[in-house]
N, C-alpha and C. Protein backbone atom coordinates (compact mmCIF):
# COMPACT_ATOMS: atom_id res chain seq x y z
N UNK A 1 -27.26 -20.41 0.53
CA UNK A 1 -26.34 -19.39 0.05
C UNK A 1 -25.37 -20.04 -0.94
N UNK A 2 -25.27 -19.41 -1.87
CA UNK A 2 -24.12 -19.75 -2.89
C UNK A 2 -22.62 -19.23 -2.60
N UNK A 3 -22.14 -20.05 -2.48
CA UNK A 3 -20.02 -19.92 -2.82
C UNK A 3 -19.64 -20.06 -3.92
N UNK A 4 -19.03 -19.51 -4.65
CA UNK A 4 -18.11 -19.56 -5.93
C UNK A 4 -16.87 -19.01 -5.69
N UNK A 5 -15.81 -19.89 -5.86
CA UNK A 5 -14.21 -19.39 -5.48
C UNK A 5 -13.58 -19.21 -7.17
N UNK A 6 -12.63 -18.51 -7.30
CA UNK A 6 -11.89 -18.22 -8.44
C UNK A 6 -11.05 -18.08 -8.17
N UNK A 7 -9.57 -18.18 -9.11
CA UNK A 7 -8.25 -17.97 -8.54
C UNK A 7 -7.68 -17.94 -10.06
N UNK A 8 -6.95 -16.71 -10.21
CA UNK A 8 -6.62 -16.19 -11.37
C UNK A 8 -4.93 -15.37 -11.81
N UNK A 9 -4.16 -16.04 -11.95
CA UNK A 9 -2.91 -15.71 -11.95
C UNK A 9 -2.38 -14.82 -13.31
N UNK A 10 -2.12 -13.64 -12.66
CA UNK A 10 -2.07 -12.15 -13.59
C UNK A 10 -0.72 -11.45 -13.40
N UNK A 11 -0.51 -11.24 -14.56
CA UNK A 11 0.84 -10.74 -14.46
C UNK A 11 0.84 -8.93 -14.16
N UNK A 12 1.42 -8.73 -13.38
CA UNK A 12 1.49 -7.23 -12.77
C UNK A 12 0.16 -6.55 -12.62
N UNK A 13 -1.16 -7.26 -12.07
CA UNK A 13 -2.19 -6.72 -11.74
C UNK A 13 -1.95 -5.34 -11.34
N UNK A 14 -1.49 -4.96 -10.18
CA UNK A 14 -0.90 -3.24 -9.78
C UNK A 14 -0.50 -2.61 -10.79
N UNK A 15 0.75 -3.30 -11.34
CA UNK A 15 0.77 -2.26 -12.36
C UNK A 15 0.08 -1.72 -13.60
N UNK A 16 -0.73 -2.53 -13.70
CA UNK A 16 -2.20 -2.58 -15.02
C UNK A 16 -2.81 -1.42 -14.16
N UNK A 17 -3.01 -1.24 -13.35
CA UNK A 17 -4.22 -0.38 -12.39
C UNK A 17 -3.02 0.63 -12.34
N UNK A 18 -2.31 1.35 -11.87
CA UNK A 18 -1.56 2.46 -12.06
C UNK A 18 -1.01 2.82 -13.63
N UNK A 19 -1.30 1.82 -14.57
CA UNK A 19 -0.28 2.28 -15.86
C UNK A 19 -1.48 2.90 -16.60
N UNK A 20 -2.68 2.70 -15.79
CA UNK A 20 -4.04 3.28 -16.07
C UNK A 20 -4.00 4.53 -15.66
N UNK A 21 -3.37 4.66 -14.45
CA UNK A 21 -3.55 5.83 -14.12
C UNK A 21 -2.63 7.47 -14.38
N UNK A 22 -1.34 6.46 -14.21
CA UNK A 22 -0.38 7.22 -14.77
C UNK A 22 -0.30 7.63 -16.30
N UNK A 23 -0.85 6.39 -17.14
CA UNK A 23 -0.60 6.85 -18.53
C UNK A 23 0.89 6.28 -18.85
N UNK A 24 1.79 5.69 -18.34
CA UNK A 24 2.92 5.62 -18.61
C UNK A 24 3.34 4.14 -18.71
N UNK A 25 4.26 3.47 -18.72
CA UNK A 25 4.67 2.18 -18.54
C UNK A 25 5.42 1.69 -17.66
N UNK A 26 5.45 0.67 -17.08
CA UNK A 26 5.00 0.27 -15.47
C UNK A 26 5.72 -1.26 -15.56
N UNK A 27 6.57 -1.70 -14.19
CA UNK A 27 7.20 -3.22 -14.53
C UNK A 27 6.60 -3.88 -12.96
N UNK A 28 6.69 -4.59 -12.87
CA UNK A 28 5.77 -5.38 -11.63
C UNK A 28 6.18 -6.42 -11.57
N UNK A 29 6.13 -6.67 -10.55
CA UNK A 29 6.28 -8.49 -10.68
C UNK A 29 4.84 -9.72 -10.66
N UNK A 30 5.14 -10.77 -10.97
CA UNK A 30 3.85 -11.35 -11.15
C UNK A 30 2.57 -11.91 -10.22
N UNK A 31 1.38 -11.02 -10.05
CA UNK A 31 0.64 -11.00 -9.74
C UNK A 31 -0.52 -11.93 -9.39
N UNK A 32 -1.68 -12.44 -8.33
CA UNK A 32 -2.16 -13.36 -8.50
C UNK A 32 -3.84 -12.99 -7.54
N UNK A 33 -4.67 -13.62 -8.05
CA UNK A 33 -5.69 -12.45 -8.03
C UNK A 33 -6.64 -14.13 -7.42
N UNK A 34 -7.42 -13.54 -6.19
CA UNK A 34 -8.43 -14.70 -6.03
C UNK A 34 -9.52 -14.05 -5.68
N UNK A 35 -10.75 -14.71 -6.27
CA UNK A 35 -12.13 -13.79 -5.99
C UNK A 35 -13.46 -14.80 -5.14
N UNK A 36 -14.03 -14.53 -4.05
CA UNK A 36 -14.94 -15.40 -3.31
C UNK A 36 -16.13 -14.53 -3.27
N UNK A 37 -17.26 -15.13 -4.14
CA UNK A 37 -18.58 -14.51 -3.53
C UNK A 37 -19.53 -15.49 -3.15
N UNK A 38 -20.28 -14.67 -2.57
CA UNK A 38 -21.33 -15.23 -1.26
C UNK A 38 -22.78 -14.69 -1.56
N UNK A 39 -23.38 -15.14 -1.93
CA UNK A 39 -24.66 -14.50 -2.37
C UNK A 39 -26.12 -15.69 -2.16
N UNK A 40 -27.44 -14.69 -2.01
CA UNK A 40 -28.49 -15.45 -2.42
C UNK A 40 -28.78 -14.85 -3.28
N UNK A 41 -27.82 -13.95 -4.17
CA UNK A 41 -29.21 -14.00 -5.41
C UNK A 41 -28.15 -13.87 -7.01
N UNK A 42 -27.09 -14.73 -6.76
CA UNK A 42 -26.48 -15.83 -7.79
C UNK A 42 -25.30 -14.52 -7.60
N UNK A 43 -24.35 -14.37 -6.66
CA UNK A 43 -23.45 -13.45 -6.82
C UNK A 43 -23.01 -12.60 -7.21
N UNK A 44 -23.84 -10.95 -7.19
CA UNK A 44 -24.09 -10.49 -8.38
C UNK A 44 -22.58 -9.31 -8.39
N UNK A 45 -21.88 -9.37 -7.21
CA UNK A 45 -20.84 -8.47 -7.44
C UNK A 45 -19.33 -9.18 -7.28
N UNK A 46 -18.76 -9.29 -8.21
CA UNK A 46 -17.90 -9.86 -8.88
C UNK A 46 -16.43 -9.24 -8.69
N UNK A 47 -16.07 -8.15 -8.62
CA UNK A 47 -14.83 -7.72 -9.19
C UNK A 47 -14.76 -6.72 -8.33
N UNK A 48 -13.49 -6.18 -7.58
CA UNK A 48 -13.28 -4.98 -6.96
C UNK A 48 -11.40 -4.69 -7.51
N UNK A 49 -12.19 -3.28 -8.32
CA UNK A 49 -10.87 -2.81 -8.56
C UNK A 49 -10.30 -1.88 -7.77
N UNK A 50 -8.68 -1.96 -7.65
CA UNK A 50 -8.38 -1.18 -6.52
C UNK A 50 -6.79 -0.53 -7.65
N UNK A 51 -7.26 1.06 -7.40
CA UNK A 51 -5.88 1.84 -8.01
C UNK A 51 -5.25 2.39 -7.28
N UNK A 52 -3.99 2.23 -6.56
CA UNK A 52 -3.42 2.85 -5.90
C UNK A 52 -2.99 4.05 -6.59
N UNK A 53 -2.92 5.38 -5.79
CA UNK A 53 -2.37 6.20 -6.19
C UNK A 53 -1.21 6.74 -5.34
N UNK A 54 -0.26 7.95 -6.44
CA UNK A 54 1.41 8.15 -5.61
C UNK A 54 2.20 7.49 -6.27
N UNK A 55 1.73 6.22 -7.14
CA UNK A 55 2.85 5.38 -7.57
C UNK A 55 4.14 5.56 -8.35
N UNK A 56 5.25 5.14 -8.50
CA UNK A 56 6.21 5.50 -8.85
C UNK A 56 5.88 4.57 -10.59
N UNK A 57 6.43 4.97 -11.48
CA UNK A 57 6.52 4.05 -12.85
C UNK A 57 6.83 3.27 -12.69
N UNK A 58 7.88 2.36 -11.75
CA UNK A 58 7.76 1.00 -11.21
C UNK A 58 6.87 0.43 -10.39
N UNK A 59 6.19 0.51 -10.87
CA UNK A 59 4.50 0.65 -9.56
C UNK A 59 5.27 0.12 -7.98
N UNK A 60 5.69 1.09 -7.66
CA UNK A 60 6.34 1.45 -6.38
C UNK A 60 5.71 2.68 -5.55
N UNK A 61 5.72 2.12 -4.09
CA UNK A 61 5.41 2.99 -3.45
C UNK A 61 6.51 3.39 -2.22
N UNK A 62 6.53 4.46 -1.82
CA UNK A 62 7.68 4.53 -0.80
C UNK A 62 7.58 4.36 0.42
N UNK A 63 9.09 3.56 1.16
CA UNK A 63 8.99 2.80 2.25
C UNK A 63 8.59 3.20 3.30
N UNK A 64 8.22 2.82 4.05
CA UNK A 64 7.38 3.42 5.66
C UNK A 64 6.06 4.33 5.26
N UNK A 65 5.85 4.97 3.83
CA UNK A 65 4.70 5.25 3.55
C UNK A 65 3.10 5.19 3.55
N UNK A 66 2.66 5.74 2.97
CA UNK A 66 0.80 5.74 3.23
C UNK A 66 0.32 5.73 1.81
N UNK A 67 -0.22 4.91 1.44
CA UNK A 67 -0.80 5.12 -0.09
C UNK A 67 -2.29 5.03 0.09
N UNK A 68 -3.07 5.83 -0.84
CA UNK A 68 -4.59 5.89 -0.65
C UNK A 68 -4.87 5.11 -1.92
N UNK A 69 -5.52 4.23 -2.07
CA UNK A 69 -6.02 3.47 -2.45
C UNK A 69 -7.89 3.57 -3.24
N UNK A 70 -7.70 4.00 -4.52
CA UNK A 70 -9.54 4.02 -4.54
C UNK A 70 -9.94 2.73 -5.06
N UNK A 71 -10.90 2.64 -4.43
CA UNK A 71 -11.71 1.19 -4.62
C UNK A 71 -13.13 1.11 -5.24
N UNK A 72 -13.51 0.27 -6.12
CA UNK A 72 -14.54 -0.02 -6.85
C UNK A 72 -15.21 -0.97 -6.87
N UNK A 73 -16.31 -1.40 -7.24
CA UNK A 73 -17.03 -2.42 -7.21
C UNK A 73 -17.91 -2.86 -8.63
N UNK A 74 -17.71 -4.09 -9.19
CA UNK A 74 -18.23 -4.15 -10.09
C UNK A 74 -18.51 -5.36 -10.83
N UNK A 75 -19.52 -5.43 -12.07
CA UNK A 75 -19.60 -7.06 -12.52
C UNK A 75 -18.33 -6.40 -13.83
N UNK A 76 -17.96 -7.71 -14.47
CA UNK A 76 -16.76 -7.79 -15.67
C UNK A 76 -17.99 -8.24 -16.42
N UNK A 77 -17.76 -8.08 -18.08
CA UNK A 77 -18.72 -9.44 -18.85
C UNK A 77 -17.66 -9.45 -19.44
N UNK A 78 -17.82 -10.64 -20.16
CA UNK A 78 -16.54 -12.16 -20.82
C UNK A 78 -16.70 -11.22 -22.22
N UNK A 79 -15.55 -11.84 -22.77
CA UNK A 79 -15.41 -11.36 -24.45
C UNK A 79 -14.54 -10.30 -24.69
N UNK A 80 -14.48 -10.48 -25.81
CA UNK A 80 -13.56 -9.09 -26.98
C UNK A 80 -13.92 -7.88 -26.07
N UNK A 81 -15.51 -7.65 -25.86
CA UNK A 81 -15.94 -6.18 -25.47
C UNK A 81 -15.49 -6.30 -24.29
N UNK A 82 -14.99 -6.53 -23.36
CA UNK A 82 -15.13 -6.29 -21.91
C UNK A 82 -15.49 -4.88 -21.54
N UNK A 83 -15.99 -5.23 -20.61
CA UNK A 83 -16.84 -3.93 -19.86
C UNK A 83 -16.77 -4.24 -18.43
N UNK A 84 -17.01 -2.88 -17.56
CA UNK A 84 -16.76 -3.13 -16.11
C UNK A 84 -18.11 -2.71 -16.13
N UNK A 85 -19.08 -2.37 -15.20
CA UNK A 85 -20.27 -2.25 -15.05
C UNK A 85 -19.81 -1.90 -13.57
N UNK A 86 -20.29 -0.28 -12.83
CA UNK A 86 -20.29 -0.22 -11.49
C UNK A 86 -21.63 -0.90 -10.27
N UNK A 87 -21.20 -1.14 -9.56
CA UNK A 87 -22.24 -1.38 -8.68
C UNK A 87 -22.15 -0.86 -7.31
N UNK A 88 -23.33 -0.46 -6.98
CA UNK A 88 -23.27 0.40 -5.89
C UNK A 88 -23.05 -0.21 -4.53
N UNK A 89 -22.38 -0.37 -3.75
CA UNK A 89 -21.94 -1.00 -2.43
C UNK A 89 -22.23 0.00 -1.20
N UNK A 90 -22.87 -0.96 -0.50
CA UNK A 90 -23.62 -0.60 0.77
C UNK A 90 -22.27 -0.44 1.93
N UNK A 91 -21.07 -1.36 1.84
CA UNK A 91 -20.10 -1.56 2.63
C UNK A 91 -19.16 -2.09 1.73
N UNK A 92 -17.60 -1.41 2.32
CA UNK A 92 -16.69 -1.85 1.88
C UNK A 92 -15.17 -1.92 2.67
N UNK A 93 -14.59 -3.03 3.09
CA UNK A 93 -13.98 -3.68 4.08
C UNK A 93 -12.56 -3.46 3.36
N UNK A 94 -11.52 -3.43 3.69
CA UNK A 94 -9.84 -3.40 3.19
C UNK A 94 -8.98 -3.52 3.82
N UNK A 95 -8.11 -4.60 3.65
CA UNK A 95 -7.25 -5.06 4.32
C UNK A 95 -5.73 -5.10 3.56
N UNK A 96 -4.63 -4.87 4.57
CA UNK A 96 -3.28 -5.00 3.61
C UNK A 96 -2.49 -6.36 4.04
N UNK A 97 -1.15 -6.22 3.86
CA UNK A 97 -0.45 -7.34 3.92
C UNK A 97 1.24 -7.16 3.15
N UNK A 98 1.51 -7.24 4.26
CA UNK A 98 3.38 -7.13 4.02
C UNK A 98 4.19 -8.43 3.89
N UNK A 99 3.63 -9.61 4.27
CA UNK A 99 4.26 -10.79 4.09
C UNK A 99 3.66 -11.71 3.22
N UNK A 100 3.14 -11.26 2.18
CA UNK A 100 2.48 -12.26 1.16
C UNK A 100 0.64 -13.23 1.82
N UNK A 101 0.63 -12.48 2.69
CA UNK A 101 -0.69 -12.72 3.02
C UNK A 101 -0.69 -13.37 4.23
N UNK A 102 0.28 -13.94 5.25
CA UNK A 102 -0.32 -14.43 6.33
C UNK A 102 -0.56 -14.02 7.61
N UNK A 103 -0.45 -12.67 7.38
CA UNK A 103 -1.44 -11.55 8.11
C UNK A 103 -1.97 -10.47 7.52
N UNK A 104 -2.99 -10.15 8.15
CA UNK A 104 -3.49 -9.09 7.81
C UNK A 104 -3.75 -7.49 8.11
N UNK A 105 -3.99 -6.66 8.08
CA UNK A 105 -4.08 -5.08 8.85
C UNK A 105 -5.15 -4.66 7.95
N UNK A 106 -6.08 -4.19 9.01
CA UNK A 106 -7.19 -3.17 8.31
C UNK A 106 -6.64 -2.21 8.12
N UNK A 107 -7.39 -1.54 7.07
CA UNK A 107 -6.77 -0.05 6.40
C UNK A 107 -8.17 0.85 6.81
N UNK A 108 -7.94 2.00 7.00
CA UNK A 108 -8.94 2.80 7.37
C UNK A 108 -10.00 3.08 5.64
N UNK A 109 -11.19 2.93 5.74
CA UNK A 109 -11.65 3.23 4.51
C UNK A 109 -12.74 4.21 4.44
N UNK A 110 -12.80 5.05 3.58
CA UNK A 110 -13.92 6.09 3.47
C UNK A 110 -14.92 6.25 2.22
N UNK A 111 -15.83 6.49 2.20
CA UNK A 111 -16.68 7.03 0.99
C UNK A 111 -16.38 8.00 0.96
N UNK A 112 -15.97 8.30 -0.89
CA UNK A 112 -15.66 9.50 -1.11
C UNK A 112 -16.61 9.97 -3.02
N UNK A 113 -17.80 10.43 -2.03
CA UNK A 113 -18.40 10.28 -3.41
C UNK A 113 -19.41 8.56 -3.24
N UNK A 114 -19.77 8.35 -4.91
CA UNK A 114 -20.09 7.14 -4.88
C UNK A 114 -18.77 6.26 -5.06
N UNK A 115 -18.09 6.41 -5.00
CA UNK A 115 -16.54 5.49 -4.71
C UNK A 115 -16.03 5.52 -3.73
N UNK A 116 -15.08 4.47 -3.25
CA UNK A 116 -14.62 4.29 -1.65
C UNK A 116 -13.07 4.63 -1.74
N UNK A 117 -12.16 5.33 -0.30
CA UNK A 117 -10.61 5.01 -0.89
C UNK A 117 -10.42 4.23 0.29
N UNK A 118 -9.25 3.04 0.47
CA UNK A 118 -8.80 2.85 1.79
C UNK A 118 -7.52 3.66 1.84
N UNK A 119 -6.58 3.86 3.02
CA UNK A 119 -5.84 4.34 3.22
C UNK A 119 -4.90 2.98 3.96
N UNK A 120 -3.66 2.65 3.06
CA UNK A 120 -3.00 1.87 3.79
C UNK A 120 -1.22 2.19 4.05
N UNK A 121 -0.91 1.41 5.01
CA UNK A 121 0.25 1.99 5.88
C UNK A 121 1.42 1.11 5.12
N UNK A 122 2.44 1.61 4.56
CA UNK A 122 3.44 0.97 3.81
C UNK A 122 4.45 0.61 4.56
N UNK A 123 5.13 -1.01 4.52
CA UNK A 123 5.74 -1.27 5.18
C UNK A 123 7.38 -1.09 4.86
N UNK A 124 8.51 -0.93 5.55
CA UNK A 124 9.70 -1.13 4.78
C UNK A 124 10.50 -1.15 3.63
N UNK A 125 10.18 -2.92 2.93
CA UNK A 125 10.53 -3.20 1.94
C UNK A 125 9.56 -4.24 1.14
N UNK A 126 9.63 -4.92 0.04
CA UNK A 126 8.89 -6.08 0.03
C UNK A 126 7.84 -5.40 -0.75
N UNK A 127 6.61 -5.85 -0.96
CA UNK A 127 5.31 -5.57 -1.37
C UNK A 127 3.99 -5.77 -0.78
N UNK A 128 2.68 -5.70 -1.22
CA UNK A 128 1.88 -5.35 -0.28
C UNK A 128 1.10 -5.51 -1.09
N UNK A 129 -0.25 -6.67 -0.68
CA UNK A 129 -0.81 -7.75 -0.67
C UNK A 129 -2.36 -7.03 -0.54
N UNK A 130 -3.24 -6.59 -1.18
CA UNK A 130 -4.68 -5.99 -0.47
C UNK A 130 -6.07 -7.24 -1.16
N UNK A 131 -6.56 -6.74 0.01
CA UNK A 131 -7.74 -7.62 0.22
C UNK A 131 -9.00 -7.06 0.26
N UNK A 132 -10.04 -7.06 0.04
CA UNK A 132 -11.24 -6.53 0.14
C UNK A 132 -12.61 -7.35 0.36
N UNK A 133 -13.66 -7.02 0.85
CA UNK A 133 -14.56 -7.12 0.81
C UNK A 133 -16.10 -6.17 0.53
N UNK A 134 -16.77 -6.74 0.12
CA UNK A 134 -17.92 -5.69 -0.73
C UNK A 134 -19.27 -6.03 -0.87
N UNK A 135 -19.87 -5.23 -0.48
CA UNK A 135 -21.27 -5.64 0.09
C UNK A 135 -22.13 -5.05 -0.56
N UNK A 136 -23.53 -5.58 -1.43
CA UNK A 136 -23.74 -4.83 -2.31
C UNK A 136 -25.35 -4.51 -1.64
N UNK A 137 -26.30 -3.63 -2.53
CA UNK A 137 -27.51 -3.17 -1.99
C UNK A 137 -28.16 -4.62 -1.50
N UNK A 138 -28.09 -5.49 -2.31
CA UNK A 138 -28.92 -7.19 -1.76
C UNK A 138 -28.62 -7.91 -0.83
N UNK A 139 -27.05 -7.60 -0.24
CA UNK A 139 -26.56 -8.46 0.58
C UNK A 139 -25.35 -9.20 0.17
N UNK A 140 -25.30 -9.26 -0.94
CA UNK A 140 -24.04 -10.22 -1.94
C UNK A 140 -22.92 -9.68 -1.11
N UNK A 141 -22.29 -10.62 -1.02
CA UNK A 141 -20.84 -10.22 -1.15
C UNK A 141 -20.25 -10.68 -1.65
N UNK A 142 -18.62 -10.04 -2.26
CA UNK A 142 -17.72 -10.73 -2.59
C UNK A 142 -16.25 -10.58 -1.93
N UNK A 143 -15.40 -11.24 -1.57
CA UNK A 143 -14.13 -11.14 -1.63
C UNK A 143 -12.91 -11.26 -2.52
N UNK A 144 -12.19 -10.27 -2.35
CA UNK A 144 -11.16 -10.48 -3.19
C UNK A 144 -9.76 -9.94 -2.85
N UNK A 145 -9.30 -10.98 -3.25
CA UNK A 145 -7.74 -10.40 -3.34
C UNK A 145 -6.66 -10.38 -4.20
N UNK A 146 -5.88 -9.12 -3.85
CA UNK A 146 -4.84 -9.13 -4.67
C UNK A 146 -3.37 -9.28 -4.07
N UNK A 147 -2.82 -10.47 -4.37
CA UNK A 147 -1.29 -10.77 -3.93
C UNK A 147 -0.61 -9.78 -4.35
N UNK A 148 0.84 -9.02 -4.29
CA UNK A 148 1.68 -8.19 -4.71
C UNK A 148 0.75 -7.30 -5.43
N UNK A 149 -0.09 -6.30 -5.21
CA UNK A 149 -0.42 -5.32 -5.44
C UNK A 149 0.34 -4.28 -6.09
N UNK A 150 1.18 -4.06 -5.01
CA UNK A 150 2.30 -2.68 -5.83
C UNK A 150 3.65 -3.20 -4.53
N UNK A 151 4.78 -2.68 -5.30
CA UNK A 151 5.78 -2.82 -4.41
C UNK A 151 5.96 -1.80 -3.70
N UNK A 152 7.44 -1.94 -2.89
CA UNK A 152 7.73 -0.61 -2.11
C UNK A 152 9.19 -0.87 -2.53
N UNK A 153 9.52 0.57 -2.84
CA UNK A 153 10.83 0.92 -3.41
C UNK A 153 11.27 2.50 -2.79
């Protein structure tokens, strides 16, 4: 089996994924993105994007809240063109995180359509950390995570 680890430090990942969604402009703090796949047949699913929705223009979500979360699965290719390419996932795993990652909480997740949402539980104050896993028709998987996702305000 093949491992390939990545670790990729991004400035306001969340808010790139809501300023998508909203259309509007979005402040975040700085973001940090690590990706692990596991494959025998050269890792073929790469990337899981996750858009929270509800968000506030400070990609904020509100405290003690529930944000639904849709989730994707997909390869990136390199270059000027970038392109996402979907891929169809057999299973898809989601996890949150209120203290910068050194715990974790499953989030309830559903197929909705050929896309997945999780549903996660907002804590207090602070921000919130999601994690995923993704399982594709071959078996591949990948993991990934995203540190500071979106805040809570």
């Amino acid at each position: 089996m093949r491992v390939r680890r990545r670790s990729i430090a991004l400035a306001g990942v969340g808010a790139l994924l809501s300023l998508a969604a909203a259309g509007g402009a979005a402040q975040a703090a700085s973001s940090s993105l690590t990706v692990t796949t596991l494959g025998r047949h050269g890792a073929k699913v790469a990337t899981t994007r996750f858009l929270p929705t509800g968000l506030n223009s400070r990609n904020q979500a509100a405290a003690n809240s529930t944000t639904t979360v849709d989730v994707s699965a997909g390869r990136g290719s390199q270059g000027p063109g970038l392109r996402f390419t979907k891929v169809t996932a057999r299973a898809v795993k989601v996890w949150s995180s209120a203290d910068g990652g050194k715990t974790w909480k499953a989030a309830t997740v559903r197929r909705s359509g050929s896309s997945w949402q999780a549903t996660v539980h907002n804590p207090a104050s602070g921000a919130v950390a999601l994690r995923s896993e993704v399982t594709d028709a071959a078996g591949d998987r990948s993991t990934q995570t995203v540190y500071r996702a979106y805040a809570i305000g």
